[in-house]
N, C-alpha and C. Protein backbone atom coordinates (compact mmCIF):
# COMPACT_ATOMS: atom_id res chain seq x y z
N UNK A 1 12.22 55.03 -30.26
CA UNK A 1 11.71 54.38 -29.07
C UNK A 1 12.88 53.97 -28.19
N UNK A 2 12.54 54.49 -27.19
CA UNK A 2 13.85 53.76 -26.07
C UNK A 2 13.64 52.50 -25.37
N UNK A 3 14.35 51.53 -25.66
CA UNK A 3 14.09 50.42 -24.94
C UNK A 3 13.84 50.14 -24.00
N UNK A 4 15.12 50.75 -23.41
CA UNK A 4 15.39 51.35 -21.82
C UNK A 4 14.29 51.61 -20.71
N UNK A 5 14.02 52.81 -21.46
CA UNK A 5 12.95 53.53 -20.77
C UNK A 5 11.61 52.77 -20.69
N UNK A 6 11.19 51.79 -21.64
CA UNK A 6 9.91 51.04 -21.90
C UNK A 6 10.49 49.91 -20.60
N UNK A 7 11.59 49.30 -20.48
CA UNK A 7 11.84 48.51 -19.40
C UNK A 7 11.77 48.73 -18.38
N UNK A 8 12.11 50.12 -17.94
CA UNK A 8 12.06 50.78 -16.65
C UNK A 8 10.67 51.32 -16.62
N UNK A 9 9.94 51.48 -17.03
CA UNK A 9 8.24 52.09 -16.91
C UNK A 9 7.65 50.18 -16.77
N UNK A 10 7.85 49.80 -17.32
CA UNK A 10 7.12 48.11 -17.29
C UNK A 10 7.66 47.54 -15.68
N UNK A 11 8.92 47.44 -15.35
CA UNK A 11 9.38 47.31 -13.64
C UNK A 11 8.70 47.96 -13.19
N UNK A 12 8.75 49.26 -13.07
CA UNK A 12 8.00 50.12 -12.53
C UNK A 12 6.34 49.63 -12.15
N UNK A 13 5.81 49.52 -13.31
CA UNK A 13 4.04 49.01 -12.87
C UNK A 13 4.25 47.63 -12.40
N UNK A 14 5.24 46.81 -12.28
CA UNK A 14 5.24 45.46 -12.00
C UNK A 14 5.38 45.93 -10.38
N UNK A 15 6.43 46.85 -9.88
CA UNK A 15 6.60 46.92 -8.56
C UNK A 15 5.48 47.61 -7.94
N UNK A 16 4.94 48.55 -8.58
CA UNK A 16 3.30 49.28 -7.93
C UNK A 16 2.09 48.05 -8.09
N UNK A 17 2.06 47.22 -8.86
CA UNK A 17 1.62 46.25 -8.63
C UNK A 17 1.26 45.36 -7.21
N UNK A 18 2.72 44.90 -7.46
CA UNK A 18 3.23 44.30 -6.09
C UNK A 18 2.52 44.74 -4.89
N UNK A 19 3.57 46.03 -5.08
CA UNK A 19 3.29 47.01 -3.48
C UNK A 19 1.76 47.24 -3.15
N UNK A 20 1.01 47.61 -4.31
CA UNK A 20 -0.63 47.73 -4.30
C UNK A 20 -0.74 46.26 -3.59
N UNK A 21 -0.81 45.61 -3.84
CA UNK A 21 -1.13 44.02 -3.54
C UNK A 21 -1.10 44.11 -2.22
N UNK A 22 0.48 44.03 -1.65
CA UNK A 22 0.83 44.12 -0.30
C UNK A 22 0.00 44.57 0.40
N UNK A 23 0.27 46.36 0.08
CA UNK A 23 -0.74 47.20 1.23
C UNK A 23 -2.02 46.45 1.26
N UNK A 24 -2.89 45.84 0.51
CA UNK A 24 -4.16 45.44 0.24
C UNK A 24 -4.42 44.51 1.35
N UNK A 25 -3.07 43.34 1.46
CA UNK A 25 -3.29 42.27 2.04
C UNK A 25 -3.22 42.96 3.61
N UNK A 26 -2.24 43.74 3.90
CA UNK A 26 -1.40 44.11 4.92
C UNK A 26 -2.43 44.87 5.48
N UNK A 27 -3.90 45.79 4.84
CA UNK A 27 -4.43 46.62 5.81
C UNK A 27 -3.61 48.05 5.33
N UNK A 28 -2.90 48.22 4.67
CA UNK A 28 -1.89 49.39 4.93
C UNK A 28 -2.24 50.41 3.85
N UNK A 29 -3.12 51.29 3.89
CA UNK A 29 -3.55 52.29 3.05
C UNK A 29 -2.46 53.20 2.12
N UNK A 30 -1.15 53.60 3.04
CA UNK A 30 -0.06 54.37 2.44
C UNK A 30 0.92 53.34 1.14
N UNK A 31 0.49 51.92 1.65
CA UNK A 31 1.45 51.40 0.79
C UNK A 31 0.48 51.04 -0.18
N UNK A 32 -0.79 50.61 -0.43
CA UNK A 32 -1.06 50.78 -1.54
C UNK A 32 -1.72 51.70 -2.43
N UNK A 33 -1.51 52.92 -1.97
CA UNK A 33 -1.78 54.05 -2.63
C UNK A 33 -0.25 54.51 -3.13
N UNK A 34 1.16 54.23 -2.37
CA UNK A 34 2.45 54.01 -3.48
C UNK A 34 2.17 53.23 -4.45
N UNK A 35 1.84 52.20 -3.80
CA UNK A 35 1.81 51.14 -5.38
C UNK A 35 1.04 51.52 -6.65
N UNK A 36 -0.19 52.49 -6.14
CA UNK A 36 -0.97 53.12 -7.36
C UNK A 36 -0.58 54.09 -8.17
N UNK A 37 0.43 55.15 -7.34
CA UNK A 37 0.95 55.99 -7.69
C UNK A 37 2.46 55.65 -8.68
N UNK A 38 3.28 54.79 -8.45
CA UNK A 38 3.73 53.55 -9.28
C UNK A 38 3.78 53.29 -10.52
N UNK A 39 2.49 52.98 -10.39
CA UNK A 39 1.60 52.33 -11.79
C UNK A 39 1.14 53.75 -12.44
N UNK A 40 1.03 54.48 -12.02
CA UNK A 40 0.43 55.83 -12.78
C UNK A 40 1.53 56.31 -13.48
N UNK A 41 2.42 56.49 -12.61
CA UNK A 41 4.01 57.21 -13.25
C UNK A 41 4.61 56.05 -14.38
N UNK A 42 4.51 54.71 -14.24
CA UNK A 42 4.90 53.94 -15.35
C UNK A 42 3.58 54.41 -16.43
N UNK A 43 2.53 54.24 -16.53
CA UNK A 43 1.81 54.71 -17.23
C UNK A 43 2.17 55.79 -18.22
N UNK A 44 2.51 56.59 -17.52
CA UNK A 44 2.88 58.30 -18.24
C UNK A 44 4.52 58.07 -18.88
N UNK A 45 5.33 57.23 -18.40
CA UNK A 45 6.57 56.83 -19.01
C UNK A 45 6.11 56.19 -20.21
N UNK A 46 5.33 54.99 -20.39
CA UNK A 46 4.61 54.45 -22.01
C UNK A 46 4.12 55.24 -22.64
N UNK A 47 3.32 56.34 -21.85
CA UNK A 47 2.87 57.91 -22.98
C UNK A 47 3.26 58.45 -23.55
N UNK A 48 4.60 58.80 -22.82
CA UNK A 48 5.78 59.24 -23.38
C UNK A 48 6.34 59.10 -24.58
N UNK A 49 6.60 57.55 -24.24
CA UNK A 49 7.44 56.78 -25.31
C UNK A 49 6.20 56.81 -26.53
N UNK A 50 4.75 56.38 -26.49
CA UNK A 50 4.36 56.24 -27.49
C UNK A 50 4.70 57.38 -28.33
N UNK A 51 4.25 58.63 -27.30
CA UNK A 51 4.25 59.74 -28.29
C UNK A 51 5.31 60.26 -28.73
N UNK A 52 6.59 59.85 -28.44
CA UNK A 52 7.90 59.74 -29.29
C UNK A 52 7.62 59.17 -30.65
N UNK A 53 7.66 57.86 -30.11
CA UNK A 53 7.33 57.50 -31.52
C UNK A 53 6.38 57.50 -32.09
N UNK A 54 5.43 58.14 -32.32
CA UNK A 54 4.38 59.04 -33.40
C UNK A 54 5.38 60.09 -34.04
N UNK A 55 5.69 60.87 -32.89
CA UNK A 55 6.33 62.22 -33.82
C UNK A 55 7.39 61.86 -34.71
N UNK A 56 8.37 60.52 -34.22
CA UNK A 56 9.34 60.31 -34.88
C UNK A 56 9.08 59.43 -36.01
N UNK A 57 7.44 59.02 -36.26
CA UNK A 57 6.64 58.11 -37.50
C UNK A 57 6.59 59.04 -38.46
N UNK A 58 6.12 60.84 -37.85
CA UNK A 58 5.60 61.20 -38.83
C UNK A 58 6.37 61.91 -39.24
N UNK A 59 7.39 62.16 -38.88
CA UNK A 59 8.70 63.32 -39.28
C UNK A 59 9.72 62.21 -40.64
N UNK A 60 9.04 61.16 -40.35
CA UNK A 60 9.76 60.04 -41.41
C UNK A 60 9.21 60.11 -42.61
């Protein structure tokens, strides 16, 4: 498991968060459809990682 990478995918949905929020308040359709898109790509970074570590559970 990379630490790293679990820190940078977790910022990641914290800032699409955010930005979702913003656009929301702001009226601004482009910015919170970044912010969703954001949160999707941190998403698929935790997928990642889980499924690292499965393969690297079961190869043990």
């Amino acid at each position: 498991m990379s630490v790293e990478k679990r820190v940078e995918a977790t910022a990641k949905n914290i800032e699409g968060k955010i930005q979702e929020v913003v656009g929301e308040i702001t009226g601004n359709p482009q910015e919170k459809a970044e912010g969703q898109a954001k949160q999707a790509e941190a998403q698929v970074g935790h997928t990642v990682e889980n499924i690292k570590d499965e393969l690297k559970k079961s190869l043990d």
